[in-house]
C-alpha atoms as a PDB file:
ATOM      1  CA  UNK A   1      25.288  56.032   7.970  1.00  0.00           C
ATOM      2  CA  UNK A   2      24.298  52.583   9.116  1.00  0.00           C
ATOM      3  CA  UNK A   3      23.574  51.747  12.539  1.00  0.00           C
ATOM      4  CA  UNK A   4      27.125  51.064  14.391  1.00  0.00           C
ATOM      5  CA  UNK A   5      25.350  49.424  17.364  1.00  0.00           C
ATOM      6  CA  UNK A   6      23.957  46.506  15.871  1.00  0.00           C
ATOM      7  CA  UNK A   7      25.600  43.525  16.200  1.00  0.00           C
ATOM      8  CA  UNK A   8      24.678  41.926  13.538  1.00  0.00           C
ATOM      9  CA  UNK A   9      25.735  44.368  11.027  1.00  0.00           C
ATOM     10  CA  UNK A  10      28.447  43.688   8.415  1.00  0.00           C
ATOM     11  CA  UNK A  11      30.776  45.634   5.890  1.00  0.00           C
ATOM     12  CA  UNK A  12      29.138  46.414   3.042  1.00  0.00           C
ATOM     13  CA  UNK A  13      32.385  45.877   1.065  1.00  0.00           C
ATOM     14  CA  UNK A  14      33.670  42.696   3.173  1.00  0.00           C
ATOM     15  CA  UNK A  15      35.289  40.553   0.647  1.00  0.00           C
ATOM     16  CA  UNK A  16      33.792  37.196   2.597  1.00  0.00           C
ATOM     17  CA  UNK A  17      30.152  38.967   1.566  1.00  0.00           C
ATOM     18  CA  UNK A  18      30.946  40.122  -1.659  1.00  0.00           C
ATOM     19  CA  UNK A  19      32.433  36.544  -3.122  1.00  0.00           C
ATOM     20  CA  UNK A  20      29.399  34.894  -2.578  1.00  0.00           C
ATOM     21  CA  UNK A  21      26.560  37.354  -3.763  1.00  0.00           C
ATOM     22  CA  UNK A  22      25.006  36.778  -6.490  1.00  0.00           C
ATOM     23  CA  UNK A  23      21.438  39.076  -6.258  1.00  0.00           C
ATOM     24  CA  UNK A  24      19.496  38.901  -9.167  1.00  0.00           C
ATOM     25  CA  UNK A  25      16.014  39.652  -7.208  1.00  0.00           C
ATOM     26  CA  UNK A  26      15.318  42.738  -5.141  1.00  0.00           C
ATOM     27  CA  UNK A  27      12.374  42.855  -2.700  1.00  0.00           C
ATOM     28  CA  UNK A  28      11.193  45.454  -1.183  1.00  0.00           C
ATOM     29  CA  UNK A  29       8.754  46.189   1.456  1.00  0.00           C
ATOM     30  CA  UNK A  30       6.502  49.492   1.209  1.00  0.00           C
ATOM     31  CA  UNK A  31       6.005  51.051   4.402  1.00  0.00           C
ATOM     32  CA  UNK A  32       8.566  51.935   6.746  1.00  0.00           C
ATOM     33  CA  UNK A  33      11.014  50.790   3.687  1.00  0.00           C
ATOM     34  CA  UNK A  34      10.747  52.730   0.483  1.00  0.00           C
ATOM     35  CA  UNK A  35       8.014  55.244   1.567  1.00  0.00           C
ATOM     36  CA  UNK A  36       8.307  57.394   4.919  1.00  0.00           C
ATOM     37  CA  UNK A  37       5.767  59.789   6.057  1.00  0.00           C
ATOM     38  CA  UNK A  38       5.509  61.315   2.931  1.00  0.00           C
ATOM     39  CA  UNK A  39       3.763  58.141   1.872  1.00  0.00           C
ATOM     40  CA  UNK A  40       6.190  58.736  -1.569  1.00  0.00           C
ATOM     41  CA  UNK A  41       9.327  57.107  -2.662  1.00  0.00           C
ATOM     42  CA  UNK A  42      11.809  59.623  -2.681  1.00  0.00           C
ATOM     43  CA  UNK A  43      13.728  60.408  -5.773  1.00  0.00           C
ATOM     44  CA  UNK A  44      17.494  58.754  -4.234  1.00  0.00           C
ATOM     45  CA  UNK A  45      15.986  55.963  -3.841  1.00  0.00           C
ATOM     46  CA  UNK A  46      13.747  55.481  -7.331  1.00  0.00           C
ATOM     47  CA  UNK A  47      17.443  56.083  -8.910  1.00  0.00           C
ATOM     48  CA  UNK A  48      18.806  53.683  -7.025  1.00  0.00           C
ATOM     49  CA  UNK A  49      15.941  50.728  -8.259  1.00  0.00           C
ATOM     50  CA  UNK A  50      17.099  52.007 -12.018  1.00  0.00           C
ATOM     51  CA  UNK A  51      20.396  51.829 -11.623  1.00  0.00           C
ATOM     52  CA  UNK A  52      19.872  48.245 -10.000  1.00  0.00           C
ATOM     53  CA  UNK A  53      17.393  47.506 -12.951  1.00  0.00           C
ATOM     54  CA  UNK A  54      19.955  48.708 -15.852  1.00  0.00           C
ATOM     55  CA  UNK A  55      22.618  45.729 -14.135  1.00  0.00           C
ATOM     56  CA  UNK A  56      19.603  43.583 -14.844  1.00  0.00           C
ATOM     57  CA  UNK A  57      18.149  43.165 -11.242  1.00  0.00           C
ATOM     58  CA  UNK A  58      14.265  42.106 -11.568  1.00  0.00           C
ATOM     59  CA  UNK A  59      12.288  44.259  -8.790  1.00  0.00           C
ATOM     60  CA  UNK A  60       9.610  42.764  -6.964  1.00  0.00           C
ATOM     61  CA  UNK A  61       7.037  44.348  -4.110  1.00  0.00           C
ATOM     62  CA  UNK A  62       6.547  42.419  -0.778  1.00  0.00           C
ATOM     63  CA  UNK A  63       3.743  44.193   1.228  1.00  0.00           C
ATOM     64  CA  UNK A  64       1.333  44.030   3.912  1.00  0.00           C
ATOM     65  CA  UNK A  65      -0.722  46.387   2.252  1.00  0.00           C
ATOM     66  CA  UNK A  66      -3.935  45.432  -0.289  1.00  0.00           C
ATOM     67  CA  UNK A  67      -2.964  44.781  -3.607  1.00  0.00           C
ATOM     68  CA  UNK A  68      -5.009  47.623  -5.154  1.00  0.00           C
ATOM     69  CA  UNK A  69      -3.063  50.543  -2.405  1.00  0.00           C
ATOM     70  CA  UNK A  70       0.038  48.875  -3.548  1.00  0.00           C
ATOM     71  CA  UNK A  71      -0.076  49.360  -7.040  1.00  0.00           C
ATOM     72  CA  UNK A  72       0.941  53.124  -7.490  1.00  0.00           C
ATOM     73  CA  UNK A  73       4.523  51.890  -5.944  1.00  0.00           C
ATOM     74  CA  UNK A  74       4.638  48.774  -7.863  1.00  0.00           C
ATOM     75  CA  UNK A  75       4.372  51.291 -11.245  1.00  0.00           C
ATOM     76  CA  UNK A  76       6.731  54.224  -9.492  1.00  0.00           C
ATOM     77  CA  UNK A  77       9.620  51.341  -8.959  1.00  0.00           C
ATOM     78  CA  UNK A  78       9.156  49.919 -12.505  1.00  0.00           C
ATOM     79  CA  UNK A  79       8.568  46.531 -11.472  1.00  0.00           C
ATOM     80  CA  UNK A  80       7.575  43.453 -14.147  1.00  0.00           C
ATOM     81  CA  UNK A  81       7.177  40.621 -11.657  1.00  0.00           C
ATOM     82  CA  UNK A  82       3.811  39.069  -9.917  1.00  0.00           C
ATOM     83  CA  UNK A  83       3.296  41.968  -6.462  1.00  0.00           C
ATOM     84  CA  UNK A  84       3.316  39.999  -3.390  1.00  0.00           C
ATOM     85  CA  UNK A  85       0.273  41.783  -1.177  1.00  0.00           C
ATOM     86  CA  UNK A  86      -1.248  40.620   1.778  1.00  0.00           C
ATOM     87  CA  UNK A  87       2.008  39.882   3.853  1.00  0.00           C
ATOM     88  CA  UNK A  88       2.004  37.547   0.481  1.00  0.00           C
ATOM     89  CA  UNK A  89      -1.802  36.144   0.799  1.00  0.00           C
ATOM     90  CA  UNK A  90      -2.310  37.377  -2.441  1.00  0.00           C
ATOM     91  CA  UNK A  91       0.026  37.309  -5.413  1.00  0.00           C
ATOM     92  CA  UNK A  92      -0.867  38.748  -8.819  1.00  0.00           C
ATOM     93  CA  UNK A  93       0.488  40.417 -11.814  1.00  0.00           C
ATOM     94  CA  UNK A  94      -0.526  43.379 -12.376  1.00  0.00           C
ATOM     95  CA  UNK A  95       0.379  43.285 -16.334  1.00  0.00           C
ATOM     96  CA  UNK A  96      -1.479  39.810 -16.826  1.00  0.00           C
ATOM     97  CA  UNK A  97      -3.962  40.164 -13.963  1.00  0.00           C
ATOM     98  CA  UNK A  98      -3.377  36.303 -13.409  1.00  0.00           C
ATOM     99  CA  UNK A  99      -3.634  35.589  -9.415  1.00  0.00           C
ATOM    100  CA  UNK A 100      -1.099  32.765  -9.033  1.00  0.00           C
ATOM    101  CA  UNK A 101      -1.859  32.696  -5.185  1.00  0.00           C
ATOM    102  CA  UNK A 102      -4.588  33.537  -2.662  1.00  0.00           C
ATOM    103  CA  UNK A 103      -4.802  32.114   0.490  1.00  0.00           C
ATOM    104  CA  UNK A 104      -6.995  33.610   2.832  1.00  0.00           C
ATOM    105  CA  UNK A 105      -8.542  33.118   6.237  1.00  0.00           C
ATOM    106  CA  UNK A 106     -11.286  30.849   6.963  1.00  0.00           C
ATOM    107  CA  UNK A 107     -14.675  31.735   7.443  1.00  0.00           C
ATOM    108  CA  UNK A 108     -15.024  29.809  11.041  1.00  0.00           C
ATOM    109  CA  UNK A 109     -11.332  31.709  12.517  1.00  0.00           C
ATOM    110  CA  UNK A 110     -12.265  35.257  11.382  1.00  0.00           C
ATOM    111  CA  UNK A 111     -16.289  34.639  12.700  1.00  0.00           C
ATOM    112  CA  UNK A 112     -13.734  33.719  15.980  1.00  0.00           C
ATOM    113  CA  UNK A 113     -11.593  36.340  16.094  1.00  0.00           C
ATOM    114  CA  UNK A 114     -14.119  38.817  15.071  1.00  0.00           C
ATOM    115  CA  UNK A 115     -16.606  37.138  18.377  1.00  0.00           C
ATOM    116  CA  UNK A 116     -12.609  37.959  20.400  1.00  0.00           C
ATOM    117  CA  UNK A 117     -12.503  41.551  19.105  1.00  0.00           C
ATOM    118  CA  UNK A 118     -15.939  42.311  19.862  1.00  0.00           C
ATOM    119  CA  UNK A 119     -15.689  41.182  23.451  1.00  0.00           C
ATOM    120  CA  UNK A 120     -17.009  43.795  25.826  1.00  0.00           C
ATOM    121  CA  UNK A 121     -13.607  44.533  26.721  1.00  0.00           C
ATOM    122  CA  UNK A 122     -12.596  45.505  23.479  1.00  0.00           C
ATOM    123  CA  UNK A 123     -14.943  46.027  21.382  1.00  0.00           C
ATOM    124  CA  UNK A 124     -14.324  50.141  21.821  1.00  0.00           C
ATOM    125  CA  UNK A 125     -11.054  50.226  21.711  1.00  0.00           C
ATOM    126  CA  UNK A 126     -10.776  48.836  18.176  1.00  0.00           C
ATOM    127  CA  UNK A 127     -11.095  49.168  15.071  1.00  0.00           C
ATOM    128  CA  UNK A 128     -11.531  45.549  13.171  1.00  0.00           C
ATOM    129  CA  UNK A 129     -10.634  45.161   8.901  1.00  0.00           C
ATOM    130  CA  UNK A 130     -12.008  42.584   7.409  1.00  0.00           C
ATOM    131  CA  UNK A 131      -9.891  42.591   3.054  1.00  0.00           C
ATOM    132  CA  UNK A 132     -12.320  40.727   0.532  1.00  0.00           C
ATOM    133  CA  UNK A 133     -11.660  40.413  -2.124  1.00  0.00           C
ATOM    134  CA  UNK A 134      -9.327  43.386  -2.439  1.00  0.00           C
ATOM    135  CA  UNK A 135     -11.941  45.756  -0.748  1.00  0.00           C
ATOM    136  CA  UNK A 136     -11.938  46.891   2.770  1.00  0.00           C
ATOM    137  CA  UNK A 137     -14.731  45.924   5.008  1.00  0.00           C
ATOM    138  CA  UNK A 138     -15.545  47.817   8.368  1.00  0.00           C
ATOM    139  CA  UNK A 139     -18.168  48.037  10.853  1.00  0.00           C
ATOM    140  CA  UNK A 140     -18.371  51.719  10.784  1.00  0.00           C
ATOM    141  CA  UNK A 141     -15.611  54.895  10.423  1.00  0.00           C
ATOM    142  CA  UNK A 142     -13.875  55.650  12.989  1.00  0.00           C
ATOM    143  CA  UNK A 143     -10.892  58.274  13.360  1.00  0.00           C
ATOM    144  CA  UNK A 144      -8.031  54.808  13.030  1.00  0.00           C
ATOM    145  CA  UNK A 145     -10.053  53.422  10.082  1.00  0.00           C
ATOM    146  CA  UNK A 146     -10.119  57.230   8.183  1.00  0.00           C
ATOM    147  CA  UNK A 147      -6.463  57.693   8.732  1.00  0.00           C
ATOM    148  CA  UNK A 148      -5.449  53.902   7.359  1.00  0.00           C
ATOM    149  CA  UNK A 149      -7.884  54.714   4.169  1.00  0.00           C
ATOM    150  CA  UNK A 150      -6.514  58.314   3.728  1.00  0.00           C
ATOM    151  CA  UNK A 151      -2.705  56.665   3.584  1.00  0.00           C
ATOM    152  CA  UNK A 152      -3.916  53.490   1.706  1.00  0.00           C
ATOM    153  CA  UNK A 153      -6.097  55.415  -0.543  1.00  0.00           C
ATOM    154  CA  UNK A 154      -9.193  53.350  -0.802  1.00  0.00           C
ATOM    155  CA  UNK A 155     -12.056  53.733   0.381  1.00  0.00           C
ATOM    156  CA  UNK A 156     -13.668  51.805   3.526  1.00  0.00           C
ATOM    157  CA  UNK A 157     -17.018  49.941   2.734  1.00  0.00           C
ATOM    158  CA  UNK A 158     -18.990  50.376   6.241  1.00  0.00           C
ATOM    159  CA  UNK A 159     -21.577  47.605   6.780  1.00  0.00           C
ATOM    160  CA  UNK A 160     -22.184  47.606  10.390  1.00  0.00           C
ATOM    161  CA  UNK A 161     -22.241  43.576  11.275  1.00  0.00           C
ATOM    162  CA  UNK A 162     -19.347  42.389   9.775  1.00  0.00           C
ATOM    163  CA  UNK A 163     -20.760  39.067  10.312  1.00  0.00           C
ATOM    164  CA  UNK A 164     -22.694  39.613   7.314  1.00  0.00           C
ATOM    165  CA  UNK A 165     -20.006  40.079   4.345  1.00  0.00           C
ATOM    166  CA  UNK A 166     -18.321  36.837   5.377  1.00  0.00           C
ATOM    167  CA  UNK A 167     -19.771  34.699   2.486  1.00  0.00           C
ATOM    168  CA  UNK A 168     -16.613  34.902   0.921  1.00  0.00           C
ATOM    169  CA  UNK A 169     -13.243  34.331   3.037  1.00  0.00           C
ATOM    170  CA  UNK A 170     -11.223  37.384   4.177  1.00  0.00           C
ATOM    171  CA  UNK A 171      -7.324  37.507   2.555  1.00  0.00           C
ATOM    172  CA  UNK A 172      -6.654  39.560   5.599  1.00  0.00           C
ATOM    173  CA  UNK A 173      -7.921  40.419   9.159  1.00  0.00           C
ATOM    174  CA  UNK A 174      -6.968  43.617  10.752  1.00  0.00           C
ATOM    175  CA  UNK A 175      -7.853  45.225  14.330  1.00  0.00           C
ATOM    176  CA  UNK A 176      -6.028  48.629  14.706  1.00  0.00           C
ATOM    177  CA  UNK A 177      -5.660  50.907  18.043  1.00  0.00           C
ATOM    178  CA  UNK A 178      -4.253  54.135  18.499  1.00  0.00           C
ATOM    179  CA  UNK A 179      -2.558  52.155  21.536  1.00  0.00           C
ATOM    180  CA  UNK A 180       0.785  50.187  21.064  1.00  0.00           C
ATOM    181  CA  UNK A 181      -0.282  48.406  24.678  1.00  0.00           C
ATOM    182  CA  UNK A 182      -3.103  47.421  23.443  1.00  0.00           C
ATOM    183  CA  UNK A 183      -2.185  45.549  20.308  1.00  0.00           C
ATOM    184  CA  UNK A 184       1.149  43.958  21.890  1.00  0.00           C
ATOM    185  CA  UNK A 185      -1.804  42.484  24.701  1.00  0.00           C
ATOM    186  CA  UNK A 186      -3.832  41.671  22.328  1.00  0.00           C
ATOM    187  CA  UNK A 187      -0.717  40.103  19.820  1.00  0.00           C
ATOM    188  CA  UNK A 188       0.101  37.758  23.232  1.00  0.00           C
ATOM    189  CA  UNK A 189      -3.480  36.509  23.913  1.00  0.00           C
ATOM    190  CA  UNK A 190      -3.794  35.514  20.166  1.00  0.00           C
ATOM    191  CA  UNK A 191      -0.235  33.883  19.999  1.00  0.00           C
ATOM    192  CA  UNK A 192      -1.819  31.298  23.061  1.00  0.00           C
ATOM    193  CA  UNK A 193      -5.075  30.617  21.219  1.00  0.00           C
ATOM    194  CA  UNK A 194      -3.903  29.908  17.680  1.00  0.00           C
ATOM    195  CA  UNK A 195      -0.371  28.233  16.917  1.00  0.00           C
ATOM    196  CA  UNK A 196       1.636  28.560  13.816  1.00  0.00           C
ATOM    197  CA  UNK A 197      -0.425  25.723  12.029  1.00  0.00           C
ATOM    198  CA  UNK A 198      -3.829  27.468  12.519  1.00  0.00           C
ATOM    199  CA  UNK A 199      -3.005  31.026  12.210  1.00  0.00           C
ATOM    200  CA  UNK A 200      -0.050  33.295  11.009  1.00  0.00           C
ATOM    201  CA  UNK A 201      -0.550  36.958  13.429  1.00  0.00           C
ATOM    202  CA  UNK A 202       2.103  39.793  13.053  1.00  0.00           C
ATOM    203  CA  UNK A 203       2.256  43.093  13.452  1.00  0.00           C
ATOM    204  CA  UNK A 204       3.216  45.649  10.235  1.00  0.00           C
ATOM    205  CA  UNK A 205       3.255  48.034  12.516  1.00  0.00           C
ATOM    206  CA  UNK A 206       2.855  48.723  16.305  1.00  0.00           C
ATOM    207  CA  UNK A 207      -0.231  49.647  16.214  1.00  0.00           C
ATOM    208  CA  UNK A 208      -1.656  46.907  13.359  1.00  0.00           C
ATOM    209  CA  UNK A 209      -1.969  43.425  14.412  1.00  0.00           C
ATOM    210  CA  UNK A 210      -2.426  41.295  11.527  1.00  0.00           C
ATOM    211  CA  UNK A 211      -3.825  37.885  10.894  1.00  0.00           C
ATOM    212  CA  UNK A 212      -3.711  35.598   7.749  1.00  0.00           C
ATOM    213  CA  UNK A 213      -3.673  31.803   7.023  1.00  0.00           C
ATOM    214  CA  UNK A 214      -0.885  29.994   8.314  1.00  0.00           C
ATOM    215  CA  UNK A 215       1.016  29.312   5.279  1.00  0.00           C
ATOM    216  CA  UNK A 216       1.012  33.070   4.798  1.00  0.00           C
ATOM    217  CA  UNK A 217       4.420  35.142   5.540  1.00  0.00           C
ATOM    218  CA  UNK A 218       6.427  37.519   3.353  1.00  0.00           C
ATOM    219  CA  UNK A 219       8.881  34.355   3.654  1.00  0.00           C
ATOM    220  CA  UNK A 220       7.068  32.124   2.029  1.00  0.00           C
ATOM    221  CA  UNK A 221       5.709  34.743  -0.824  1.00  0.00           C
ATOM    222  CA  UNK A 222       9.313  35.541  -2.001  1.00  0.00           C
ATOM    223  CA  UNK A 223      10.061  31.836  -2.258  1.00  0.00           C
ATOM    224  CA  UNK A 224       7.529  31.471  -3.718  1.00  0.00           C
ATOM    225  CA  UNK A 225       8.847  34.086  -6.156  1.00  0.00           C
ATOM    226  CA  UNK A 226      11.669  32.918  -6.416  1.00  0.00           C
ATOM    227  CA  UNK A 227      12.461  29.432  -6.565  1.00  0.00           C
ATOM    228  CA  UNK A 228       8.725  28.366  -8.293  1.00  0.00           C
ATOM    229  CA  UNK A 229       8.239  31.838 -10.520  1.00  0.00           C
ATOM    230  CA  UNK A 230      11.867  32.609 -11.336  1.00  0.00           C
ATOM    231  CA  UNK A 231      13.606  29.450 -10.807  1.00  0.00           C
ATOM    232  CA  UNK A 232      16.487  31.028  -8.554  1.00  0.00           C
ATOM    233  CA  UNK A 233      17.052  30.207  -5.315  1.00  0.00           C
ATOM    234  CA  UNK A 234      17.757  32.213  -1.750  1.00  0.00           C
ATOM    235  CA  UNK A 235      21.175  32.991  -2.440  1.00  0.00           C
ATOM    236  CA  UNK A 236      20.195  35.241  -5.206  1.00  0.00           C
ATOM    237  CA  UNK A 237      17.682  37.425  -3.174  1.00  0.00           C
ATOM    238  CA  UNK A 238      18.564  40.624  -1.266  1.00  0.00           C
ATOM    239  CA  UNK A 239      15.447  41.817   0.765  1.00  0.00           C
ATOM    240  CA  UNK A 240      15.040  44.511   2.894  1.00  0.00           C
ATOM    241  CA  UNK A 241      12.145  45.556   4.941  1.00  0.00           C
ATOM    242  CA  UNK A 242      11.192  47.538   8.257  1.00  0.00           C
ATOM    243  CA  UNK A 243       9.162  45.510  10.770  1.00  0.00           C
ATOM    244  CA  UNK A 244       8.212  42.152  12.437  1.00  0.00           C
ATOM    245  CA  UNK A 245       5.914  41.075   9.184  1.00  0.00           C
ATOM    246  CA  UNK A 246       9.519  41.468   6.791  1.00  0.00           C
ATOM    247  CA  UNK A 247      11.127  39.361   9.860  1.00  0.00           C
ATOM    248  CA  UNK A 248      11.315  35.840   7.075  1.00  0.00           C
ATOM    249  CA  UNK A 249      11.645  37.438   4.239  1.00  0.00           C
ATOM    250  CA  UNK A 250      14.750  39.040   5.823  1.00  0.00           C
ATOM    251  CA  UNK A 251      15.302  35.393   7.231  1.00  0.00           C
ATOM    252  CA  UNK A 252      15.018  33.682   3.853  1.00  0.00           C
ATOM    253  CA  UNK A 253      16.782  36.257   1.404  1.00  0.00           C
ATOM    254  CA  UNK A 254      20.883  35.502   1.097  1.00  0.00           C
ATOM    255  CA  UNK A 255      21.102  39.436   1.950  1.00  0.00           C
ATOM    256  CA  UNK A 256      18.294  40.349   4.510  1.00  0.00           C
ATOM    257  CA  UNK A 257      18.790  44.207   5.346  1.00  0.00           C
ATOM    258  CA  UNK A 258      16.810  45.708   7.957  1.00  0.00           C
ATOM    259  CA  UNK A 259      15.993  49.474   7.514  1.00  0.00           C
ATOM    260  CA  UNK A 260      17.451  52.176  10.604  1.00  0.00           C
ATOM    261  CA  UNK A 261      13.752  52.594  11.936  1.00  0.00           C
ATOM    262  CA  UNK A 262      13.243  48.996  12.358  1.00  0.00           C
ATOM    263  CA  UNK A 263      12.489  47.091  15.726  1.00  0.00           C
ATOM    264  CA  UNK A 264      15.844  46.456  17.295  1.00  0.00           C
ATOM    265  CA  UNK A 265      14.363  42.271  16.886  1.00  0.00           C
ATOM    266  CA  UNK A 266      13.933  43.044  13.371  1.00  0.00           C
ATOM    267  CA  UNK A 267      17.349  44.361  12.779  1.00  0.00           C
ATOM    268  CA  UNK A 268      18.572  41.374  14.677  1.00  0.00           C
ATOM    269  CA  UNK A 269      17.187  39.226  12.127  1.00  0.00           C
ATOM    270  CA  UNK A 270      19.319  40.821   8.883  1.00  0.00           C
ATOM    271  CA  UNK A 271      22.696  40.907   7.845  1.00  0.00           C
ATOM    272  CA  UNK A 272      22.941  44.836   7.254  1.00  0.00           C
ATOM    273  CA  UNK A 273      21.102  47.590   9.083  1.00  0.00           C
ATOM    274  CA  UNK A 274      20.590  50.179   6.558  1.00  0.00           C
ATOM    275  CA  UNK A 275      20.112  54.457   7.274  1.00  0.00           C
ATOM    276  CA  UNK A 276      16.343  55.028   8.300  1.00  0.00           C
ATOM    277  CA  UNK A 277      13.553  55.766   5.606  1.00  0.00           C
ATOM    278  CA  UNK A 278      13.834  58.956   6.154  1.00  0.00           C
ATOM    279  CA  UNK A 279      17.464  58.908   5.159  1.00  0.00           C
ATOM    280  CA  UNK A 280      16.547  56.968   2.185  1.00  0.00           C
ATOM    281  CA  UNK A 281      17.960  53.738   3.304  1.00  0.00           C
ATOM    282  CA  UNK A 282      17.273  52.000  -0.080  1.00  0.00           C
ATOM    283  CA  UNK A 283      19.496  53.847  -2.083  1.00  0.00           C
ATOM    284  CA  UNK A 284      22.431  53.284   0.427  1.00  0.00           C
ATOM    285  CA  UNK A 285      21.697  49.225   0.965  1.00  0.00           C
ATOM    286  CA  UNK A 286      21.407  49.620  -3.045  1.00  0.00           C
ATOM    287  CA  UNK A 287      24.819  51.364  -3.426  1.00  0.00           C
ATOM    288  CA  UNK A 288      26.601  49.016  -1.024  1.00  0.00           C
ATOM    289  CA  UNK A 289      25.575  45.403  -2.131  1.00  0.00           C
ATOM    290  CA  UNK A 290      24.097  46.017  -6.162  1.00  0.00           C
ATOM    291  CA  UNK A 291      26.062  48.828  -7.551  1.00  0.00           C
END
């Protein structure tokens, strides 16, 4: 069942909620959201997206992850709208192959950051991404990179100095630690440096901090969606996602639902708190607001 402790959670059936919903877009988040450890979606939850589909709901993917790992769950939930990858750098449609957005980092921050992440107090106790053009650029394996590729299933291009593969702009930058510490320290030192105009940084998860352009959030992707693609607004939106990168889309959506293993900030954020992943939260968020 849904979360009793959080405050900000509301009847599912509360006539006050119902009257004014009118969700004709459904966005869902990947990790954490609609796949668990089993890095599937499980089969309550693919009904669910039918059953929301057959009432004429469109479907759309908001991710952190690369557009090309995100594709197999763009196909298993059916969807016919532009993915939003990236945290929403990068939007494209898989049926068309038109990109209607990319906005990635620029050449002079990531050279920056990367100069931060290789300080000599770091530089061992990370592992640094650099996504370009939809492939992922490393300096070499380590044990955190072979892990990320194994879930993401792609495969890591290793090329020593990344220094040298920055011709072209990076749609995402990535350091990863096995330690939480590390990343929130490392999430607080960037936050002083770079402000909200000059860089967007998040974290997808605790160990992933994440840095894109500053127009960048899941936010402004499913607005993007909606009101410029679709020509619907907010109101018609019900989002639901796991972690602080979902945090505006949650925001923006006119039902944001946070999942049951979600940062107690993040459910703070949405309307509903839904059961855990691993409970297949989905379908039940689904069943209370769509169906």
């Amino acid at each position: 069942m849904p979360q009793s402790s959080t405050a900000h959670q509301l009847n599912p059936l509360d006539s006050k909620i119902r009257e004014n919903l009118d969700i004709r877009l459904l966005v869902l988040d990947i990790d954490g959201t609609i796949a668990g450890e089993s890095n599937n979606i499980g089969e309550p939850v693919k009904q669910a997206i039918r059953k929301a589909q057959a009432k004429g709901i469109q479907v759309a993917i908001a991710t952190g992850r690369m557009y090309c790992s995100a594709l197999r769950f763009y196909e298993a939930v059916g969807s016919t709208l532009p993915m939003l990858s990236y945290q929403g750098a990068w939007i494209q449609d898989p049926a068309t192959q038109k990109i209607y957005r990319h906005l990635p980092v620029s050449r002079t921050t990531a050279e920056q950051l990367l100069d931060y992440f290789e300080s000599e107090a770091l530089l061992s106790l990370l592992s640094v991404h650099f996504y370009i053009n939809d492939r992922l650029y490393v300096r070499k394996i380590t044990p955190e990179t072979q892990l990320y590729a194994q879930r993401a299933d792609i495969e890591p291009v290793a090329v020593g100095d990344l220094r040298q593969v920055l011709a072209a702009e990076p749609t995402k930058v990535l350091a990863l630690s096995n330690d939480a510490g590390i990343i929130n320290q490392l999430f607080g030192t960037l936050r002083q440096q770079y402000t909200p105009a000059e860089l967007y940084l998040t974290k997808s998860v605790a160990t992933f901090f994440e840095a894109t352009h500053p127009a960048v959030n899941k936010g402004a992707a499913v607005r993007y969606l909606t009101e410029r693609l679709l020509k619907l607004d907010a109101r018609n939106v019900m989002a639901i996602g796991d972690n602080f990168n979902d945090v505006e889309m949650l925001e923006y959506a006119g039902v944001g639902i946070a999942m049951g293993n979600a940062p107690h900030e993040v459910q703070a954020s949405a309307q509903w708190v839904a059961p855990s992943v691993e409970q297949d939260g989905v379908a039940a968020a689904i069943e209370a607001f769509v169906l």
